[in-house]
C-alpha atoms as a PDB file:
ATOM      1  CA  UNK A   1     -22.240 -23.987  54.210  1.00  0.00           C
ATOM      2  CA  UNK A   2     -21.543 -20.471  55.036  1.00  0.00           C
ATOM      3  CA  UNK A   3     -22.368 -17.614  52.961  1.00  0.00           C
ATOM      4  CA  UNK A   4     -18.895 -16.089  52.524  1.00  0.00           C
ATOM      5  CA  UNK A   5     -18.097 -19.960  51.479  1.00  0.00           C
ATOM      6  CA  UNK A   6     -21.120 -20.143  48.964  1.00  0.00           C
ATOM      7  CA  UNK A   7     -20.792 -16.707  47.271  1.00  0.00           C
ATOM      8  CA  UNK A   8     -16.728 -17.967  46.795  1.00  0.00           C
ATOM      9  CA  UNK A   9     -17.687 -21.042  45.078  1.00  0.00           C
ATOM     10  CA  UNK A  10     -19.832 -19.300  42.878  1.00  0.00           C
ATOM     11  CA  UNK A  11     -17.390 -17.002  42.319  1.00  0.00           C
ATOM     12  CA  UNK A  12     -15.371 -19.760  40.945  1.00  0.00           C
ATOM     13  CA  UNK A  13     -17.787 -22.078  38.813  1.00  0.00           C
ATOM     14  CA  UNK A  14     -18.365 -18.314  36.980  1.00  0.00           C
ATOM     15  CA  UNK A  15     -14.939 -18.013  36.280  1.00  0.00           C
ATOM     16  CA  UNK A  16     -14.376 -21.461  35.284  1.00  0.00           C
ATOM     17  CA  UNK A  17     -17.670 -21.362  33.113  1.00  0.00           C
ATOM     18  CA  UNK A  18     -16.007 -18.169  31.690  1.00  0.00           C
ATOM     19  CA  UNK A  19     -12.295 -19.966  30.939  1.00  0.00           C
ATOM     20  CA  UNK A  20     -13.974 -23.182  29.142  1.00  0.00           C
ATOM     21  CA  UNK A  21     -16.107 -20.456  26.644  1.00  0.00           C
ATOM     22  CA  UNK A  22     -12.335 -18.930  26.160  1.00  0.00           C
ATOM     23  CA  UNK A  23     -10.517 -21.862  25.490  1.00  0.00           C
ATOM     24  CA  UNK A  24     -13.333 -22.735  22.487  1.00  0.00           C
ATOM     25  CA  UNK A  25     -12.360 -19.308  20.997  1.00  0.00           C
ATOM     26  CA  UNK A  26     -10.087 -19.001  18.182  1.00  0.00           C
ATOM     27  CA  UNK A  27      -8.644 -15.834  18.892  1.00  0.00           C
ATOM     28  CA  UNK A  28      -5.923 -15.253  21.734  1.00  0.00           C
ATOM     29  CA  UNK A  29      -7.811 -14.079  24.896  1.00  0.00           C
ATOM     30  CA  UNK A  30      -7.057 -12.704  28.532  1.00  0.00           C
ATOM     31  CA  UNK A  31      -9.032 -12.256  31.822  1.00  0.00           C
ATOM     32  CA  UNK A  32      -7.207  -8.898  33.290  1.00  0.00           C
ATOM     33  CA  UNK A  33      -7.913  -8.004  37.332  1.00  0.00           C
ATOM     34  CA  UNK A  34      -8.479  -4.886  38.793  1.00  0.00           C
ATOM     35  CA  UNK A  35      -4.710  -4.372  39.449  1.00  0.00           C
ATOM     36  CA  UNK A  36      -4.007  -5.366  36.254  1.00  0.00           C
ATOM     37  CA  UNK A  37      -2.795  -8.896  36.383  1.00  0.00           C
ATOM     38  CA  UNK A  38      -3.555 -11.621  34.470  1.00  0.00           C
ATOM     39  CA  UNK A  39      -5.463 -14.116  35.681  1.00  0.00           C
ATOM     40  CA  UNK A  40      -6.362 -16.363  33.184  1.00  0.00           C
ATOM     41  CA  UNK A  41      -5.225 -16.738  29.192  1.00  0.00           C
ATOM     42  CA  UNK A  42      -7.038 -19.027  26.730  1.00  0.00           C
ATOM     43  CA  UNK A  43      -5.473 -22.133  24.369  1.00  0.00           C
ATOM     44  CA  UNK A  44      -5.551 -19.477  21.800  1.00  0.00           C
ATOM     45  CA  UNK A  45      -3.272 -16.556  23.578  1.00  0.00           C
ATOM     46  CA  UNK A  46      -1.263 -19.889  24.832  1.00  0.00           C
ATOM     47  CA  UNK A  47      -0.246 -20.977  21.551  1.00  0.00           C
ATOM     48  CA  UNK A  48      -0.044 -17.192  19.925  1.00  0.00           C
ATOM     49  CA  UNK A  49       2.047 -16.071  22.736  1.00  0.00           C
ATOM     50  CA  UNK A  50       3.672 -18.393  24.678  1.00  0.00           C
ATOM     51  CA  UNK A  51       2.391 -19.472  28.461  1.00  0.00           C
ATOM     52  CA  UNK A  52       4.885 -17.811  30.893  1.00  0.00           C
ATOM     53  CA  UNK A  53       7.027 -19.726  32.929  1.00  0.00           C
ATOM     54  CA  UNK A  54       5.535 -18.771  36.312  1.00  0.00           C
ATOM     55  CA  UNK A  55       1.960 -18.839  38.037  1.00  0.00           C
ATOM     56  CA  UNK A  56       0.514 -16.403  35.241  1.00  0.00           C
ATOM     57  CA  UNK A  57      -1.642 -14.616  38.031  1.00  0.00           C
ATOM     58  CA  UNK A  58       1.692 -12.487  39.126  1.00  0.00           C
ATOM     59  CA  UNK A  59       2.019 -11.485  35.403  1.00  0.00           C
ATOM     60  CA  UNK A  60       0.866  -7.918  34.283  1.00  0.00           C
ATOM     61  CA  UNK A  61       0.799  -7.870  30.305  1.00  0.00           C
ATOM     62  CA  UNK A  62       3.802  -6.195  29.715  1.00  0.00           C
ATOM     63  CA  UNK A  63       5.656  -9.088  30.996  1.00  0.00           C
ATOM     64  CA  UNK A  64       3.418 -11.735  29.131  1.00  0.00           C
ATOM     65  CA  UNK A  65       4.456 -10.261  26.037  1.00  0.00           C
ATOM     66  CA  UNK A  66       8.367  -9.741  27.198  1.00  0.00           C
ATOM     67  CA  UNK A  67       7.850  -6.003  26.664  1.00  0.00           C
ATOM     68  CA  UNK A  68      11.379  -4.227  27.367  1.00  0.00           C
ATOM     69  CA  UNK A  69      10.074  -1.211  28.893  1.00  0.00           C
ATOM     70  CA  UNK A  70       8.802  -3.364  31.954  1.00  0.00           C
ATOM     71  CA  UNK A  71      12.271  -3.278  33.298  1.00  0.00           C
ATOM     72  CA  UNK A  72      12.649   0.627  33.161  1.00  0.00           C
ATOM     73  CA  UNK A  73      10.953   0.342  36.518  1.00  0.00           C
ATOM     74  CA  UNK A  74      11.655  -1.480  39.828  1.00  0.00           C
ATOM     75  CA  UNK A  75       7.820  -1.574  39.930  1.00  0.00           C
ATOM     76  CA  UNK A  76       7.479  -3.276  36.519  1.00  0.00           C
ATOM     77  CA  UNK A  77       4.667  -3.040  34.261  1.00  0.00           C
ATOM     78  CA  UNK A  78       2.820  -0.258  34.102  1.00  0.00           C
ATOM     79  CA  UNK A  79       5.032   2.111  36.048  1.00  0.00           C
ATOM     80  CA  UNK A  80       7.752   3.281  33.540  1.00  0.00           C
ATOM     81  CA  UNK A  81       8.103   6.250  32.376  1.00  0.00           C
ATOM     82  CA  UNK A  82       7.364   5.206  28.883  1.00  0.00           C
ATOM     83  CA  UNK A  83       4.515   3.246  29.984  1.00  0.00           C
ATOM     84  CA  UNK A  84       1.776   6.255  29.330  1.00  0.00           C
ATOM     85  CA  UNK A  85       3.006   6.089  25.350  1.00  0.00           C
ATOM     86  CA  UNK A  86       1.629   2.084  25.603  1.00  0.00           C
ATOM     87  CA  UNK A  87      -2.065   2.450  24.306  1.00  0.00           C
ATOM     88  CA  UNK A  88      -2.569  -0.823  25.335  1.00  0.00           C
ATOM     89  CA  UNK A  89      -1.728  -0.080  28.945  1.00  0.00           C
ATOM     90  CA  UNK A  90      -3.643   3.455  28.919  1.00  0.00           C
ATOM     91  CA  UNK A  91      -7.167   1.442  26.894  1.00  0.00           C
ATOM     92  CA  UNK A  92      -6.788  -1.446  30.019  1.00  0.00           C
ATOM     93  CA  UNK A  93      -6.881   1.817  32.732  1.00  0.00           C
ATOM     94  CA  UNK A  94      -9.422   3.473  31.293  1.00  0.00           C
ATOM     95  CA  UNK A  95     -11.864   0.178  31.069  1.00  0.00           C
ATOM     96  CA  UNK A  96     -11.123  -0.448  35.036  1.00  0.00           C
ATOM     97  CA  UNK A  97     -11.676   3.171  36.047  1.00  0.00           C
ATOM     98  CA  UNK A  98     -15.428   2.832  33.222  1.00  0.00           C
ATOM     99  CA  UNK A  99     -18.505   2.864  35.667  1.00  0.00           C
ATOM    100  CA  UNK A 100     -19.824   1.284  33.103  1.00  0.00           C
ATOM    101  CA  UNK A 101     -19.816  -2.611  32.200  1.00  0.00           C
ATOM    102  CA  UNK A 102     -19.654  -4.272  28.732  1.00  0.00           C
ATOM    103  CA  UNK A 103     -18.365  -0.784  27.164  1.00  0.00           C
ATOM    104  CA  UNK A 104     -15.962  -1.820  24.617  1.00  0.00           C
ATOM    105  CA  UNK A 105     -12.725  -0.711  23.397  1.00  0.00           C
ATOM    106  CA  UNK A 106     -10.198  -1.028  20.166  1.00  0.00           C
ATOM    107  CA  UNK A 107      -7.209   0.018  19.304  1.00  0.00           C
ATOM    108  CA  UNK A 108      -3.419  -1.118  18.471  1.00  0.00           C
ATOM    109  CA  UNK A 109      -0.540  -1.045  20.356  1.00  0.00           C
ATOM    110  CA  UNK A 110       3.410  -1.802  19.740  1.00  0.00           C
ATOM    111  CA  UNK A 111       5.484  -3.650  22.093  1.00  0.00           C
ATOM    112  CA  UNK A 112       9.617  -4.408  22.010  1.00  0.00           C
ATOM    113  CA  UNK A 113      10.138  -7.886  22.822  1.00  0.00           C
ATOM    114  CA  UNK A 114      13.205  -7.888  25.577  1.00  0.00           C
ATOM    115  CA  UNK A 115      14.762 -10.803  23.814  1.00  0.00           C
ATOM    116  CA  UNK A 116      15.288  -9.493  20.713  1.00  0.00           C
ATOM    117  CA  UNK A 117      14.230  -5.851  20.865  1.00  0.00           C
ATOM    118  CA  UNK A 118      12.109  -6.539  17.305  1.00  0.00           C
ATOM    119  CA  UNK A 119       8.492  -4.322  17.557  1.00  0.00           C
ATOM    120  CA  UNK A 120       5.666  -5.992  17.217  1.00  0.00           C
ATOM    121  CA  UNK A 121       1.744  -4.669  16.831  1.00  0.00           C
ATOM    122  CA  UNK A 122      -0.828  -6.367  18.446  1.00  0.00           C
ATOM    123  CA  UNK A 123      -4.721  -5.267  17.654  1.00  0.00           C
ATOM    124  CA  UNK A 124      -6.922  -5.481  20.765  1.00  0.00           C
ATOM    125  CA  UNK A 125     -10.589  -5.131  22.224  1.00  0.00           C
ATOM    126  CA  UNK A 126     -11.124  -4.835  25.716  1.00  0.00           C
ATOM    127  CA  UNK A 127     -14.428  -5.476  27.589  1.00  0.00           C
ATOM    128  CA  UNK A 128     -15.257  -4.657  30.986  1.00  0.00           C
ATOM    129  CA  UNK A 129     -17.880  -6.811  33.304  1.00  0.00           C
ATOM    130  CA  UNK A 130     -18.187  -7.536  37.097  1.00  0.00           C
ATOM    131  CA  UNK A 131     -18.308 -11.349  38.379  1.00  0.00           C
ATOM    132  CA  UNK A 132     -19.990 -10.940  42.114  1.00  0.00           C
ATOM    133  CA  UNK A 133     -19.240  -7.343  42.249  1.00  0.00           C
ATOM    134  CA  UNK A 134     -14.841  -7.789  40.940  1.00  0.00           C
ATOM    135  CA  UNK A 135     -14.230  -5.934  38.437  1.00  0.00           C
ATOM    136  CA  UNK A 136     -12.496  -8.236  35.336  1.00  0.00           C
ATOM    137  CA  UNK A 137     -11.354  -6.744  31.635  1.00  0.00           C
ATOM    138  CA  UNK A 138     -11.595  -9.412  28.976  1.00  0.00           C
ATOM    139  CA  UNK A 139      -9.011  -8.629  26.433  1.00  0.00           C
ATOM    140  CA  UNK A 140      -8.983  -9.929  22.768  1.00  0.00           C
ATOM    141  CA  UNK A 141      -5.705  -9.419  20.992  1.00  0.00           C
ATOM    142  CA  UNK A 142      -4.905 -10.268  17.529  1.00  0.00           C
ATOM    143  CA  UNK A 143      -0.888 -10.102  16.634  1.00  0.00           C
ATOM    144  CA  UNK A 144      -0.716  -8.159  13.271  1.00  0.00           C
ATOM    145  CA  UNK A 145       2.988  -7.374  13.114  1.00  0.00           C
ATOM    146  CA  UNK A 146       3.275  -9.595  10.034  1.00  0.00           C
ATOM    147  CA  UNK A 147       0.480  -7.326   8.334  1.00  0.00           C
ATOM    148  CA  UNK A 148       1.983  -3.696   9.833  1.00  0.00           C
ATOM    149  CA  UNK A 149       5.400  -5.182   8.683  1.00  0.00           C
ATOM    150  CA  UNK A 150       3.648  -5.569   4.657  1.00  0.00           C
ATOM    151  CA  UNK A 151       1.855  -2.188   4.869  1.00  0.00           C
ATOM    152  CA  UNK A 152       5.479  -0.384   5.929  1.00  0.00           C
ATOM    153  CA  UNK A 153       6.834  -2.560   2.939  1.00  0.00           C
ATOM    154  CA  UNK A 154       4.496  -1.287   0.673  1.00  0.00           C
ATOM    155  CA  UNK A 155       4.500   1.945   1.898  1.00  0.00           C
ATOM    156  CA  UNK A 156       8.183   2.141   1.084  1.00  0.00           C
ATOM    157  CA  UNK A 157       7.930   0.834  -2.337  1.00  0.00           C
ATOM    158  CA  UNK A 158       5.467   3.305  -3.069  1.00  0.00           C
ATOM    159  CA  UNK A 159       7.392   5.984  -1.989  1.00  0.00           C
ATOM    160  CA  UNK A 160      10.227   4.635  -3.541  1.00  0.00           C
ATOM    161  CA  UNK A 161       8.233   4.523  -7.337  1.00  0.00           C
ATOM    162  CA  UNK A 162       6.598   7.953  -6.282  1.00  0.00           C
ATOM    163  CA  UNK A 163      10.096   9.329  -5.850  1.00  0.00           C
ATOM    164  CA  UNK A 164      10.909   8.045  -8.950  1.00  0.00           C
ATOM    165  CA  UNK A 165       7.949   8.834 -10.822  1.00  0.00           C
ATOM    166  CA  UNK A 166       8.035  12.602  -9.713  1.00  0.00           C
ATOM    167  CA  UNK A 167      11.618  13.187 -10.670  1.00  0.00           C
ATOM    168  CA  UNK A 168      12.329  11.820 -14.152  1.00  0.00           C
ATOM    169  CA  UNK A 169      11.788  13.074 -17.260  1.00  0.00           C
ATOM    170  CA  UNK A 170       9.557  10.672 -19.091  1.00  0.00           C
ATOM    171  CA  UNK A 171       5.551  11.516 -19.137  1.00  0.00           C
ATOM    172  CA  UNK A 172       3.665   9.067 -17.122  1.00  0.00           C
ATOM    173  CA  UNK A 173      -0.194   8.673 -17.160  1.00  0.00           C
ATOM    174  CA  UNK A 174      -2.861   5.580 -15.617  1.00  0.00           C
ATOM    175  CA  UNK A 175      -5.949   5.732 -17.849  1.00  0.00           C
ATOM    176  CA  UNK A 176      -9.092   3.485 -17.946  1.00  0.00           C
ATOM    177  CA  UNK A 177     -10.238   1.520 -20.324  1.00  0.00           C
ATOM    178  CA  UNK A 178     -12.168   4.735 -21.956  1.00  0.00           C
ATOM    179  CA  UNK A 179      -8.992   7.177 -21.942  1.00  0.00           C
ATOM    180  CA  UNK A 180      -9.941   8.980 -18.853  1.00  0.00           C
ATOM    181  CA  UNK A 181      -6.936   9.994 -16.635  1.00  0.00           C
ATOM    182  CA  UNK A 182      -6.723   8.049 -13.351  1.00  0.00           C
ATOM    183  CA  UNK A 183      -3.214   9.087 -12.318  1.00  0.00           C
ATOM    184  CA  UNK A 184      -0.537  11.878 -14.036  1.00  0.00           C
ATOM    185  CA  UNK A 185       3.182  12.659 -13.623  1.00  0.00           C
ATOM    186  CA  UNK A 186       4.350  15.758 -12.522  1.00  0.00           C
ATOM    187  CA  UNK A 187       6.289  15.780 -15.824  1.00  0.00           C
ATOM    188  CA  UNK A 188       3.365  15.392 -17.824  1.00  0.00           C
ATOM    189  CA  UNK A 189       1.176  18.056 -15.831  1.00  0.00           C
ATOM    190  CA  UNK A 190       3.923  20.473 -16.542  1.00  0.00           C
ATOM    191  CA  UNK A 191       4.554  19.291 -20.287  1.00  0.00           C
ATOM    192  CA  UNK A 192       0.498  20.289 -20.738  1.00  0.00           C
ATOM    193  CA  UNK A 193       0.220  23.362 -18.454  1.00  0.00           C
ATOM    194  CA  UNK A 194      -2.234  21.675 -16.168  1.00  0.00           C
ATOM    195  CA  UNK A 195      -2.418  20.751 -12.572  1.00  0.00           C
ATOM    196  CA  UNK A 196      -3.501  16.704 -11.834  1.00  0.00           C
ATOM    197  CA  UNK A 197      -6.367  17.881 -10.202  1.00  0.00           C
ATOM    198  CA  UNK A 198      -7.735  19.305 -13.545  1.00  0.00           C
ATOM    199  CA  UNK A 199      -6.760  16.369 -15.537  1.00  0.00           C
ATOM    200  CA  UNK A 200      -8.378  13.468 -13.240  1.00  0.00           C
ATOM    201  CA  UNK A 201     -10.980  12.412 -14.730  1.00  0.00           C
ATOM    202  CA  UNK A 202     -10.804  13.654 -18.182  1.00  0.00           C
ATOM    203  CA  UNK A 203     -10.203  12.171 -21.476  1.00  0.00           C
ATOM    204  CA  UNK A 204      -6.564  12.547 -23.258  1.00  0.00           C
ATOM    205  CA  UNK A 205      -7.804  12.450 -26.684  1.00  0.00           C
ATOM    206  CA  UNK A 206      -8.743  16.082 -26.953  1.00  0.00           C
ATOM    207  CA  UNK A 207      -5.029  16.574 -26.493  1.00  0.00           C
ATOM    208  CA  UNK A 208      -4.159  14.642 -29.395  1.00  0.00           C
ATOM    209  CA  UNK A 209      -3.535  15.968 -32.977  1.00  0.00           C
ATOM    210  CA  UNK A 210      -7.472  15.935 -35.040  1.00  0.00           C
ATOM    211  CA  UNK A 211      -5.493  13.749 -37.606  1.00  0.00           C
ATOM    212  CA  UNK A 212      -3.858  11.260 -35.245  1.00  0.00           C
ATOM    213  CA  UNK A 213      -6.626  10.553 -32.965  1.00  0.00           C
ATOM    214  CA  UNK A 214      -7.626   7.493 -35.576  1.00  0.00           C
ATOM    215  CA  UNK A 215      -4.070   6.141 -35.447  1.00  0.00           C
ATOM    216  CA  UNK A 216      -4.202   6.305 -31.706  1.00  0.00           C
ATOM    217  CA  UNK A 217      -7.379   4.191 -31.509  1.00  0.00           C
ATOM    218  CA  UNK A 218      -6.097   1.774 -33.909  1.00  0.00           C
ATOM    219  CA  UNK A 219      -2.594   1.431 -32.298  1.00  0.00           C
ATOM    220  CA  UNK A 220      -4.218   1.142 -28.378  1.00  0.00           C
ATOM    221  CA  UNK A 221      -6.099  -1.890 -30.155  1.00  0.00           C
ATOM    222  CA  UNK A 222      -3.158  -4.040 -29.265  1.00  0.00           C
ATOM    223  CA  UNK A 223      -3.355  -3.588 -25.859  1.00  0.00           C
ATOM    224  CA  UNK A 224      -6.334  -5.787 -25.370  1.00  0.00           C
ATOM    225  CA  UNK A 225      -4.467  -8.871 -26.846  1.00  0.00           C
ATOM    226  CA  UNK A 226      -1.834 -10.707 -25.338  1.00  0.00           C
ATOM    227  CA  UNK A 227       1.163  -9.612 -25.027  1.00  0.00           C
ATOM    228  CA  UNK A 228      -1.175  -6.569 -24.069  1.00  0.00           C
ATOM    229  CA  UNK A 229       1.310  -3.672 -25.090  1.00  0.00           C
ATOM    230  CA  UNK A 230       1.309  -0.877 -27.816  1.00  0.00           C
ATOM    231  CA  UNK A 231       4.279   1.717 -29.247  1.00  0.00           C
ATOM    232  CA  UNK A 232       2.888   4.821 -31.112  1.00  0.00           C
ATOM    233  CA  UNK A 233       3.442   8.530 -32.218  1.00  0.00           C
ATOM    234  CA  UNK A 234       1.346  11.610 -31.849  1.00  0.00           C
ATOM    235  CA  UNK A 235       1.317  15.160 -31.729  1.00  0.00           C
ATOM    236  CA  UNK A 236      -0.124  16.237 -28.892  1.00  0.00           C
ATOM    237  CA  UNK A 237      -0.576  20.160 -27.315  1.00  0.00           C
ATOM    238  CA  UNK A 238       1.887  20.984 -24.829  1.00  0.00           C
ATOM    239  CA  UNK A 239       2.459  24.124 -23.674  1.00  0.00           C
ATOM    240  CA  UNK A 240       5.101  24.433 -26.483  1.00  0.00           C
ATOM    241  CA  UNK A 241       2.465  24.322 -28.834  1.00  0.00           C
ATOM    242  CA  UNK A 242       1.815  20.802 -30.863  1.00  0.00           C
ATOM    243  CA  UNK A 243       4.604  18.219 -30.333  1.00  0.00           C
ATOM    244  CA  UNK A 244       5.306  14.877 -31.429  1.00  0.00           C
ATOM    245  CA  UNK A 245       4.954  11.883 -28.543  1.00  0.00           C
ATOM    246  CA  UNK A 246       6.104   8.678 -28.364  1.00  0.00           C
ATOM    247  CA  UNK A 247       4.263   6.156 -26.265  1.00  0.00           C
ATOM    248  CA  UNK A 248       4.789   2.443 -25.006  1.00  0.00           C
ATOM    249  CA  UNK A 249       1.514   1.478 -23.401  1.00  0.00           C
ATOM    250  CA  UNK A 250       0.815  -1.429 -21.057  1.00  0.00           C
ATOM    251  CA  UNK A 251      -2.363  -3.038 -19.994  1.00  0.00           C
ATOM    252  CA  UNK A 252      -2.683  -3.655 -16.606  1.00  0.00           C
ATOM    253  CA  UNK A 253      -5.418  -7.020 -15.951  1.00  0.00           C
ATOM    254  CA  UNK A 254      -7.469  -7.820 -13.770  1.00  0.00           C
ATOM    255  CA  UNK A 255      -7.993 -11.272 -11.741  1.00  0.00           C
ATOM    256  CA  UNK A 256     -10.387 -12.659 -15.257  1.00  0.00           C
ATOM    257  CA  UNK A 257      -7.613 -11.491 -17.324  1.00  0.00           C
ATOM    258  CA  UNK A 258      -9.279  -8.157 -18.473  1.00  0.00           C
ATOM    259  CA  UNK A 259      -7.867  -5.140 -18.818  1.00  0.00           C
ATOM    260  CA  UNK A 260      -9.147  -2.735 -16.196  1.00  0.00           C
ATOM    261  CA  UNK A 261      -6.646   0.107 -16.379  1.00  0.00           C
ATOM    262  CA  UNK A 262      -3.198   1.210 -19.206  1.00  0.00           C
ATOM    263  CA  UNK A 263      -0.002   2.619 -18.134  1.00  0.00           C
ATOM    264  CA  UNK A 264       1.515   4.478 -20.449  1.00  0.00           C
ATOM    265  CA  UNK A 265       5.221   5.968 -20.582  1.00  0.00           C
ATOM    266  CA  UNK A 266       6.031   8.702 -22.949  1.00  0.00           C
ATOM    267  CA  UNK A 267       8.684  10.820 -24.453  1.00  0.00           C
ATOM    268  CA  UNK A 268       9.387  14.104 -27.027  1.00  0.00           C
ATOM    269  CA  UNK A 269       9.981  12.923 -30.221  1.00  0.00           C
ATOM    270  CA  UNK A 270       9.600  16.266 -31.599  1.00  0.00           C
ATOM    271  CA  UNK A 271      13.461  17.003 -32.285  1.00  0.00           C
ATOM    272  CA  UNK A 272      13.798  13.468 -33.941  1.00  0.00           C
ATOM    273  CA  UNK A 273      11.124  13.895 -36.497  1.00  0.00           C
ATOM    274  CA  UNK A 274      12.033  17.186 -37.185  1.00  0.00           C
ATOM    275  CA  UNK A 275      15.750  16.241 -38.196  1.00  0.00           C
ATOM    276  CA  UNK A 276      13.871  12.564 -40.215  1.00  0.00           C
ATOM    277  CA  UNK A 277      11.911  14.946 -41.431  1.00  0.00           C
ATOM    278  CA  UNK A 278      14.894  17.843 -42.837  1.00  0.00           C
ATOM    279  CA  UNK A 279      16.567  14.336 -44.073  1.00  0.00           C
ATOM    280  CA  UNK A 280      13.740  13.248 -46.297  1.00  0.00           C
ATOM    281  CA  UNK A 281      13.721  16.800 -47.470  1.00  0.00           C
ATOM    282  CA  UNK A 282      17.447  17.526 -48.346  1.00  0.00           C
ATOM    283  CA  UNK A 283      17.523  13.678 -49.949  1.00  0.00           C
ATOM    284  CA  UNK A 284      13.763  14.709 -51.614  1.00  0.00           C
ATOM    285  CA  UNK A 285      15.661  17.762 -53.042  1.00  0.00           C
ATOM    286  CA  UNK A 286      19.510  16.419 -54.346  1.00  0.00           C
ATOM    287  CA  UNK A 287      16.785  13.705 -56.108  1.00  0.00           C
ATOM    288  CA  UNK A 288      15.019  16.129 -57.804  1.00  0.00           C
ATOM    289  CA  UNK A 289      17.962  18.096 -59.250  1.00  0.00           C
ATOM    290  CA  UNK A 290      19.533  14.315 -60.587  1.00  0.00           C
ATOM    291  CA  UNK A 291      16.033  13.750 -61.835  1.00  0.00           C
ATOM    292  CA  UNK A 292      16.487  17.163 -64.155  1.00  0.00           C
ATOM    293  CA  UNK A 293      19.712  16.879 -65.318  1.00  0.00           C
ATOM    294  CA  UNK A 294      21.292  14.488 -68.455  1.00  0.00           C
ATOM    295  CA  UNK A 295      23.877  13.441 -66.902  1.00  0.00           C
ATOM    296  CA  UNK A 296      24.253  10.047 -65.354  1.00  0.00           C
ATOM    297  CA  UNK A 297      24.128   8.944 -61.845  1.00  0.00           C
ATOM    298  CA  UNK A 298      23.834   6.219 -59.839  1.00  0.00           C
ATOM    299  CA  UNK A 299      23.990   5.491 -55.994  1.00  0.00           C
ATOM    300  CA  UNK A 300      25.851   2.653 -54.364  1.00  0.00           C
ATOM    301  CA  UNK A 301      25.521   1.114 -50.449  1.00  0.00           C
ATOM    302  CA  UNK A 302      28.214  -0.124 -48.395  1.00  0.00           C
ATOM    303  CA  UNK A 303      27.855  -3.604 -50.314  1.00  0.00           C
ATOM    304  CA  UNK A 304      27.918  -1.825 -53.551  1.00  0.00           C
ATOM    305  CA  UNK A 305      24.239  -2.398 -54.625  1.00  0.00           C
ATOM    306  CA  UNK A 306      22.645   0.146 -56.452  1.00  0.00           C
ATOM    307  CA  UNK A 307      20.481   2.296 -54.616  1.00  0.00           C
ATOM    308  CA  UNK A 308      19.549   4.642 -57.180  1.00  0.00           C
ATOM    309  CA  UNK A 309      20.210   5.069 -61.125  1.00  0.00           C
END
């Protein structure tokens, strides 16, 4: 057997002893050339990805994954002008041109599927190696469109609650479990004078009225028994001087059914009690002047019961 012959068949029981540890991995896999082709995908990319319809060897990866910007070039893959945005493409480039073997790199990359023109994220991990002197890139790639597509959803639902947080009137605060502040509305920061940076971390009771810090405590009792939410009143120290609160508190639990953290909502009171409190006043008053006359009087409701005599 000739040498040229022997060094070729060694060539190839190297690269088939590669493809058989491939197909045993779980996660999708591809043996890249030197000019960027793929040679070779595992079960796992097979079934993740689909197997193209054609000897995958004339493939470059931007047509294994139906990218659309392929076609923005006669040339294909890899030559469009929007191909130097594709980290994918520019992480592959860099880890043929490495002088290096084995050096490994990570990162994520988007691609537009032609069919449909939907985006979707693939996370990847390229490692370069020679077999008898060729140059190969093995590439691991994960698809995590499903998990970019919960983080944007997230993302927008936080923005949408921040948004709506920031711009009402209500006073919103997150404490622990021992009153210290964990998150603060802008509404509240302003209603106290203070930024949220000087509130983080501190306690809210030193806000609260000496003489309805014990009704506090007793009233956040409820909190930590089902159904896990409390109303009170306070006066607290605003920048308006001391004001009367109104809270509805809820616990927030964690997976053991603790509570780990309480949300609580507030509004100013302070113009309602002060008109209960002129209205127990006048009525106070008008029954002290019946109480120190002779004369007879006697109060009647709507279903003419006697209220007073």
């Amino acid at each position: 057997m000739s040498k040229s012959k022997s060094q070729h068949k060694s060539l190839l029981a190297k690269k088939f002893s590669l493809q058989h540890i491939l197909d045993f991995s779980p996660t999708p896999s591809l043996v890249i050339d030197k000019n960027r082709n793929i040679t070779y995908c595992n079960i796992a990319a097979k079934r993740e990805f689909g197997l193209p319809k054609s000897d995958s060897s004339k493939f470059r990866c931007g047509d294994y994954f139906s990218c659309i910007n392929k076609d923005r070039d006669k040339k294909g893959c890899g030559h469009s002008d929007r191909c130097s945005d594709c980290e994918f493409n520019n992480s592959l480039l860099k880890a043929l041109e490495s002088e290096g073997e084995h050096e490994e790199l990570r990162g994520e990359s988007t691609f537009r599927v032609k069919t449909t023109e939907e985006l979707f994220w693939v996370r990847y991990s390229l490692g370069s190696m020679r077999v008898d002197g060729e140059k190969i890139v093995l590439a691991s790639i994960e698809n995590i469109t499903r998990q970019k597509e919960a983080e944007e959803s997230k993302r927008l639902s936080e923005e949408k609650y921040r948004l709506l947080v920031e711009n009402q009137y209500d006073l919103v605060v997150k404490v622990d479990v021992k009153g210290h502040f964990l998150y603060c509305s802008p509404s509240y920061c302003k209603t106290f004078g203070k930024t949220e940076s000087e509130l983080i971390g501190s306690k809210f009771m030193p806000l609260v009225h000496e003489d309805d810090r014990e009704l506090t405590e007793e009233a956040m009792k409820a909190l930590f028994e089902p159904p896990h939410t409390a109303y009170l009143e306070q006066r607290a120290k605003t920048v308006d001087g001391w004001r009367w609160l109104a809270w509805r508190d809820t616990a927030v639990l964690d997976d053991m059914g603790r509570v780990k953290e309480i949300i609580g909502v507030g509004r100013d009171i302070n113009d309602q009690k002060r008109a209960e409190e002129e209205a127990t006043a006048a009525r106070r008053h008008v029954l002290e002047v019946l109480e120190s006359t002779t004369d007879a009087f006697f109060e009647l409701d709507r279903d003419y019961r006697f209220t007073y005599l």
